[in-house]
Protein backbone atom coordinates (compact mmCIF):
# COMPACT_ATOMS: atom_id res chain seq x y z
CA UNK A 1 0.00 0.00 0.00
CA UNK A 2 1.38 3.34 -0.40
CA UNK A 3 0.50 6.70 1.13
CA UNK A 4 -0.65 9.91 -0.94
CA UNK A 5 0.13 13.10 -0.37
CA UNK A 6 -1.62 16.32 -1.50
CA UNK A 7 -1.08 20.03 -1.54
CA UNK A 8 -4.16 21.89 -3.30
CA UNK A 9 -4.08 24.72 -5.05
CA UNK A 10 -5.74 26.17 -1.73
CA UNK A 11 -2.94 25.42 0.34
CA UNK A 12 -5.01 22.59 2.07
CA UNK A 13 -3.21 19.28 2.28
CA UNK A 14 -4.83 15.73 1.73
CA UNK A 15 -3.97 12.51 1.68
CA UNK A 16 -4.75 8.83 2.12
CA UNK A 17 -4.00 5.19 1.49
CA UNK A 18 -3.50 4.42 -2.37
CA UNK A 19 -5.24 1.02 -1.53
CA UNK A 20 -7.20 -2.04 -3.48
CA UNK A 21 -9.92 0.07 -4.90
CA UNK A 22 -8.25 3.07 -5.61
CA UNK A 23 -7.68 5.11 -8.99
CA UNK A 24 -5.52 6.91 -10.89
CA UNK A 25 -5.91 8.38 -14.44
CA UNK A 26 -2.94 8.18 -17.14
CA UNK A 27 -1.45 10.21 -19.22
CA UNK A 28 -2.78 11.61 -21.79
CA UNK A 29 -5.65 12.39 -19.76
CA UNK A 30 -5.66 14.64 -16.81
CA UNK A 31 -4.63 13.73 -13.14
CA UNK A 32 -7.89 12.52 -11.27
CA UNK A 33 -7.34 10.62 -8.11
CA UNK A 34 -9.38 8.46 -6.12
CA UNK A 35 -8.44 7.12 -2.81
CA UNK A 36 -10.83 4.60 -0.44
CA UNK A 37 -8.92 5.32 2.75
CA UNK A 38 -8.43 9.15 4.16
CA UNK A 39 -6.19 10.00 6.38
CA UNK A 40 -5.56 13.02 8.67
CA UNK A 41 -2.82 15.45 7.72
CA UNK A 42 -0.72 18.25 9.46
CA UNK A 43 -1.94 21.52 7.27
CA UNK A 44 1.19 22.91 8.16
CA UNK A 45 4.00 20.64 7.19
CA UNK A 46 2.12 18.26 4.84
CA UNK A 47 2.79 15.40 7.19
CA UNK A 48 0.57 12.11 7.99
CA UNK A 49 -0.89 12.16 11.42
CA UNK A 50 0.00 9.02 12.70
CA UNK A 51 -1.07 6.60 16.18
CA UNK A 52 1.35 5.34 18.50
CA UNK A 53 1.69 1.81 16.12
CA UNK A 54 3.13 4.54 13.51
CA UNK A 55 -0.42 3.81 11.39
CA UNK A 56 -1.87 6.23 9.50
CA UNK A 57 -5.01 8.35 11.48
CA UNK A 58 -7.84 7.45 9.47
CA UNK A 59 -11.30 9.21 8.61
CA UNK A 60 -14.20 8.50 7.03
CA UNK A 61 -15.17 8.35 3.55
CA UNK A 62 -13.40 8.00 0.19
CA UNK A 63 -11.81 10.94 -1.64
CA UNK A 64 -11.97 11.83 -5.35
CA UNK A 65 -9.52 14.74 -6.68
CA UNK A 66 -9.44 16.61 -9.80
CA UNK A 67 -6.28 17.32 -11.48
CA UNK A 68 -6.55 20.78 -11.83
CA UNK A 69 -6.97 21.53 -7.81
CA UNK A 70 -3.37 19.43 -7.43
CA UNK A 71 -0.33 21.94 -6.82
CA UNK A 72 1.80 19.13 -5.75
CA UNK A 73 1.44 15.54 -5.56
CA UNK A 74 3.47 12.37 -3.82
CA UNK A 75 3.31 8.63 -3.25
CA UNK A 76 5.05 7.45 -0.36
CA UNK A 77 5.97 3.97 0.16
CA UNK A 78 4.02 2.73 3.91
């Protein structure tokens, strides 16, 4: 599984599992992401919010992102 990170265009970052179930488009088209896990993340440093196992702090609900709200975009390996 690997982690997502997001910085919007806003300045708001987002981020989750890229798990079973998620989606990424391919080039040529444009960047839509979707993730089925959520996870909670520092708006100032971009960081995941993590428990005391080191796991990622989950929410609720799924998360679909257009390309053109993405300023900046990362997997990280779990």
């Amino acid at each position: 599984m690997q982690r997502s990170r997001i910085r919007l265009k806003s300045g708001r970052w987002i981020g989750g599992a890229y798990a079973p179930g998620s989606y990424a488009s391919g080039y040529p088209e444009l960047l839509d992401l979707y993730l089925v896990a959520t996870a909670e993340m520092d708006q100032q440093s971009g960081d995941f919010l993590v428990n005391e196992a080191d796991g990622l702090i989950l929410r609720e609900g799924t998360l679909f992102v257009s390309g053109t709200e993405i300023e900046y975009f990362e997997f990280v390996e779990a």
